[in-house]
Protein backbone atom coordinates (compact mmCIF):
# COMPACT_ATOMS: atom_id res chain seq x y z
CA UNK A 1 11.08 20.10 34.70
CA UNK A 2 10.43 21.71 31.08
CA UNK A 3 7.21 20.94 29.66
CA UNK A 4 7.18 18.21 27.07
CA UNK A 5 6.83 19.53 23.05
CA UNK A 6 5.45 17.80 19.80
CA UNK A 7 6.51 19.42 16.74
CA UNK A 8 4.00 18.05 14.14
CA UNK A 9 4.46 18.94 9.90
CA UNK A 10 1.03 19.33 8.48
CA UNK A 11 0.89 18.09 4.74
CA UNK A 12 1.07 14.34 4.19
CA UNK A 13 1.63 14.38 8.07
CA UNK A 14 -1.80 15.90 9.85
CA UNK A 15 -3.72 16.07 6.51
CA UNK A 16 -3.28 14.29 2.74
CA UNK A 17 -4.66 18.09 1.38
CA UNK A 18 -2.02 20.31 -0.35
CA UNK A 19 -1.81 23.98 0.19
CA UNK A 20 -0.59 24.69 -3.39
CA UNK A 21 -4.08 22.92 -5.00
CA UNK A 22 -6.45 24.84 -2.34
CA UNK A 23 -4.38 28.37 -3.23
CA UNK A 24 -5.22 27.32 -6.91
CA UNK A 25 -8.70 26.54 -6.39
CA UNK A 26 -9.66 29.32 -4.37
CA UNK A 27 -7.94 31.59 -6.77
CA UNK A 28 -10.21 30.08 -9.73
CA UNK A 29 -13.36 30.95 -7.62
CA UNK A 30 -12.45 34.47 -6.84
CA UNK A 31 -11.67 36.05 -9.92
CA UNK A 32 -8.34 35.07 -10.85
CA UNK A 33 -8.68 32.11 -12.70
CA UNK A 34 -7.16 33.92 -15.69
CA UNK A 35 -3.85 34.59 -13.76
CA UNK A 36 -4.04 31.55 -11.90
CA UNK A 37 -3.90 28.93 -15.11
CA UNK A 38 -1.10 31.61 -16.69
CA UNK A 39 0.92 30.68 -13.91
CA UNK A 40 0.07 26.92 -13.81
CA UNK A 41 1.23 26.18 -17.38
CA UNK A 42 4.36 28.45 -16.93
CA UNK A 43 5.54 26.50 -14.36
CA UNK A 44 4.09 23.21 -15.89
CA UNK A 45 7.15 22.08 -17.48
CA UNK A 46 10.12 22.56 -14.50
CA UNK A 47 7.08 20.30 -12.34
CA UNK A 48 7.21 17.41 -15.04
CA UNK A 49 11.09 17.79 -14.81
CA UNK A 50 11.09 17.44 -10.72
CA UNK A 51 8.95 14.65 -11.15
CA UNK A 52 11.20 12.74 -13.39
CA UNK A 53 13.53 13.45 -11.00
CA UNK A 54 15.80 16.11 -13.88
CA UNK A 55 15.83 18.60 -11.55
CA UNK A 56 15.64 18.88 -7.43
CA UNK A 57 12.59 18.56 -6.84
CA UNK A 58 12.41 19.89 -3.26
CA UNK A 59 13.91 23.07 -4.90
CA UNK A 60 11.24 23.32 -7.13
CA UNK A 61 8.52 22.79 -5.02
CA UNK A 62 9.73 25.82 -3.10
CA UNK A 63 9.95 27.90 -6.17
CA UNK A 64 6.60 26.80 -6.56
CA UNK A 65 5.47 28.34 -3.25
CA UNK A 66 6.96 31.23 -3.61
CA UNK A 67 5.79 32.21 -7.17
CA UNK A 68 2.62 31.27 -6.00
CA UNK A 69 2.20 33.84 -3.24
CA UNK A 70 3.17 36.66 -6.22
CA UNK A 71 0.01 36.20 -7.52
CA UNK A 72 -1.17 37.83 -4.30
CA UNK A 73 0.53 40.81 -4.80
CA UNK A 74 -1.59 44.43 -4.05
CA UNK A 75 -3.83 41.98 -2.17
CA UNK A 76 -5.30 43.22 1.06
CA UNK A 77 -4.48 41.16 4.38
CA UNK A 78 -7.98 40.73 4.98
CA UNK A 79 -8.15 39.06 1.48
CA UNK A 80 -5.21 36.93 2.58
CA UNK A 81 -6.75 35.67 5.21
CA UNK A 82 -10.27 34.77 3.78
CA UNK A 83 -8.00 32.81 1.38
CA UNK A 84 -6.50 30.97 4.71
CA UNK A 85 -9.52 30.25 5.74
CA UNK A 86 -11.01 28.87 3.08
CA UNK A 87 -7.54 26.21 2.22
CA UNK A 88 -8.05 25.10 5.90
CA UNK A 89 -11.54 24.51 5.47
CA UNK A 90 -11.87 23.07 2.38
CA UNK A 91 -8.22 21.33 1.34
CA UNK A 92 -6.30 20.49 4.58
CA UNK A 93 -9.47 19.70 6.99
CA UNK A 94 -11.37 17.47 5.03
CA UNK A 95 -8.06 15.28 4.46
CA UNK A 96 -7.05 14.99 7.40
CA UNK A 97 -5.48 12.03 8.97
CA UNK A 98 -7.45 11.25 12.13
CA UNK A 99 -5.13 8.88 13.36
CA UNK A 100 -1.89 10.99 13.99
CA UNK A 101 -4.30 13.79 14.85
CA UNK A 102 -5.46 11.96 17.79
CA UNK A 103 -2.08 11.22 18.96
CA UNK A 104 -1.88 14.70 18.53
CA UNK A 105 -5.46 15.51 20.60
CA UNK A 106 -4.42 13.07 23.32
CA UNK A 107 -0.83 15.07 23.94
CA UNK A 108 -2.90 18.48 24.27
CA UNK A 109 -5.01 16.36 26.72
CA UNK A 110 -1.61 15.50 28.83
CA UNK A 111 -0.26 19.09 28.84
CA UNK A 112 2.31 19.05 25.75
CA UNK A 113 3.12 22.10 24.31
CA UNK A 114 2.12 21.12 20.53
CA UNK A 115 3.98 23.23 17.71
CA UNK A 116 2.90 22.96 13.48
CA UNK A 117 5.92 23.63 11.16
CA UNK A 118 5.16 23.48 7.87
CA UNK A 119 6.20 24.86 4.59
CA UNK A 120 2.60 26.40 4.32
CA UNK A 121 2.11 29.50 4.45
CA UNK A 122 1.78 30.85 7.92
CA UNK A 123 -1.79 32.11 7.03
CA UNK A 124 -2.86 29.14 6.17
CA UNK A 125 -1.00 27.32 8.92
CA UNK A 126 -2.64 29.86 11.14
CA UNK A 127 -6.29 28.62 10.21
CA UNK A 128 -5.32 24.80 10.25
CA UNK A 129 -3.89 25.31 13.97
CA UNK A 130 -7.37 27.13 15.49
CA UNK A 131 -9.19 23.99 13.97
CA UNK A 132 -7.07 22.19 16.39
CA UNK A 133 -6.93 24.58 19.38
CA UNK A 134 -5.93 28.11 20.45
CA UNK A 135 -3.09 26.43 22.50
CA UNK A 136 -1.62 25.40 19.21
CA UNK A 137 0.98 26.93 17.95
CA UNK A 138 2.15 27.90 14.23
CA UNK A 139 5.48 28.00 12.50
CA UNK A 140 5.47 28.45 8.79
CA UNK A 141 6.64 29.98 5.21
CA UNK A 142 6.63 33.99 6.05
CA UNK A 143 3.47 35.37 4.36
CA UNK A 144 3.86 39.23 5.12
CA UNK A 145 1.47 42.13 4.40
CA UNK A 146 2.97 45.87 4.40
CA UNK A 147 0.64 48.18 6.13
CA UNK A 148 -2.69 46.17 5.16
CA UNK A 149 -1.47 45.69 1.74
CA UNK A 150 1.02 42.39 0.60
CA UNK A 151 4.26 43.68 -2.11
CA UNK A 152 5.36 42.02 -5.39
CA UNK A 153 6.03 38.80 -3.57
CA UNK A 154 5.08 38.32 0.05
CA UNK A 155 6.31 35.14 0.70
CA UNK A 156 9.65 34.56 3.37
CA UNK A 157 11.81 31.54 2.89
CA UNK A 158 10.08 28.53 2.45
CA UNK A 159 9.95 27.02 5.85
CA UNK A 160 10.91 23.49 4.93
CA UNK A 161 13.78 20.97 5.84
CA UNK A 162 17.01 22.06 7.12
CA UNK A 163 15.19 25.90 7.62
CA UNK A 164 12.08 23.85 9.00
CA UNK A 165 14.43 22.30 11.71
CA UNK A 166 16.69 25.45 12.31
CA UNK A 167 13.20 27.79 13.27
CA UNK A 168 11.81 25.38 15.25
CA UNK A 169 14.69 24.97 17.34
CA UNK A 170 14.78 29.06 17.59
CA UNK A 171 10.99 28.73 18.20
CA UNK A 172 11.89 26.56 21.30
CA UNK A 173 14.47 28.70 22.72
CA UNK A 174 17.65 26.73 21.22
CA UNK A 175 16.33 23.17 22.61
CA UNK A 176 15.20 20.01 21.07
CA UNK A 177 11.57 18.73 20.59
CA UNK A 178 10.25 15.50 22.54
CA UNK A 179 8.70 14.57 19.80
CA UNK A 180 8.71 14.71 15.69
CA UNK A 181 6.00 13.73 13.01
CA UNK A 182 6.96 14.07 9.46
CA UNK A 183 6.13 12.18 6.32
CA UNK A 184 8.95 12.53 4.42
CA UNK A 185 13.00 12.53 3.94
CA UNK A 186 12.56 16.45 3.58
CA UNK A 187 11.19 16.44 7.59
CA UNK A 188 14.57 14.36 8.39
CA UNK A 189 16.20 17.60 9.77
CA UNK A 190 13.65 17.81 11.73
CA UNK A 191 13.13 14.31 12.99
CA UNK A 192 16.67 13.28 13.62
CA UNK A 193 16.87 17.10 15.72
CA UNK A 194 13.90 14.96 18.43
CA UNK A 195 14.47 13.19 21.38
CA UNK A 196 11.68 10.58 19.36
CA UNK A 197 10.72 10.79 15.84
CA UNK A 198 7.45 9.27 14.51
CA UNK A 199 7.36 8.34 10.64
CA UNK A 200 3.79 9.39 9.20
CA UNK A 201 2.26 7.67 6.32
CA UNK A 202 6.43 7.92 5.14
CA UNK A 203 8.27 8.01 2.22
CA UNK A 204 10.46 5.35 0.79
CA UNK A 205 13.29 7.22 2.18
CA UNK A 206 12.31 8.09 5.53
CA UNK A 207 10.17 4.45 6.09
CA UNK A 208 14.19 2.89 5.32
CA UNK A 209 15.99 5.31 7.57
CA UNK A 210 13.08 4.89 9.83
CA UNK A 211 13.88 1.13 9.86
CA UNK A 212 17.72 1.84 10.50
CA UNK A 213 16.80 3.72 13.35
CA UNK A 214 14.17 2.20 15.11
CA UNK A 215 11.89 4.84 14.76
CA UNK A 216 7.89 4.32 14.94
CA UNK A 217 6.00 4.29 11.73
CA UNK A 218 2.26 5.52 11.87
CA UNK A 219 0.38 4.85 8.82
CA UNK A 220 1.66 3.66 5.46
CA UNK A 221 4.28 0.61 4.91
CA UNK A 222 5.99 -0.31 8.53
């Protein structure tokens, strides 16, 4: 009999932090603050737009990420990952959501193979997942370094929704998790691809499909 899997998203699922704001912060601290705030009030204006819902906002929030990870370009990997580090330790740790994380604890306890995929970078997801584990495994947004050194824009494509869902499934050897926690209607790919989905702390969409589909709801409005 194949082992049992839990595919867990991270942000607003295992932790409240956001990648994006510890990137930012840690960028401030380390001698980029200058570059860092350039960036911030250029894209400014197409995140009040998302917001007030004038433009996709899920496609913005990728172009977010993405832009982001240019301002890592000539960057060493070792840089990289002291970044990772430090957005684990001090953005996504301290926020985290002890309740699904001890669902999460208590499967790793059973046996269950126990997979992140996020639209973090993989980095970052990298450092979250040791916090947890070495058993746990990492899927997220491509963050590549060529030989020691990252290009003009290092990050892959952003590993969220419909791509979050299609890479897990090629993670798991073309079959279906056991079991999916996501937090909102952007993780619905990815929940409705389970054998059981588990709402986290949800959305309004996903807590009203979640309704329409009997699905548990941890956290949040039931």
């Amino acid at each position: 009999m194949p082992e049992e899997v839990w595919v867990f998203d991270v942000e607003g699922t295992l932790t409240a932090g956001e990648t994006w704001q510890g990137v930012g912060r840690w960028l401030e601290q380390n001698g980029r603050r200058a570059a860092y705030r350039r960036f911030f009030l250029a894209h400014l204006p197409g995140a009040l737009l998302a917001k007030a819902g004038l433009i996709d906002k899920r496609r913005y929030q990728n172009k977010w990420m993405r832009d982001l990870a240019g301002l890592f370009a000539g960057a060493s990997a070792g840089e990289v990952e002291v970044m990772a580090g430090w957005v684990a330790e001090h953005e996504l740790w301290p926020q985290r959501r002890e309740d699904v994380l001890a669902e999460l604890r208590a499967g790793l306890e059973r046996g269950v193979r126990v997979v992140l995929a996020s639209g973090t970078y993989q980095p970052v997801l990298e450092a979250f997942a040791r916090r947890l584990g070495p058993e746990v495994e990492a899927l997220g947004t491509p963050f590549v370094c060529v030989d020691g050194v990252c290009p003009q824009n290092p990050a892959g494509e952003v590993n969220v929704a419909a791509v979050k869902a299609r890479r897990v499934r090629e993670h798991l050897g073309g079959r279906a998790p056991d079991r999916a926690y996501g937090d909102t209607a952007s993780d619905l790919p990815l929940l409705e691809l389970a054998r059981e989905a588990v709402a986290v702390y949800p959305d309004r969409v996903l807590v009203r499909r979640a309704r329409e589909r009997g699905w548990r709801v941890l956290g949040g409005a039931g």
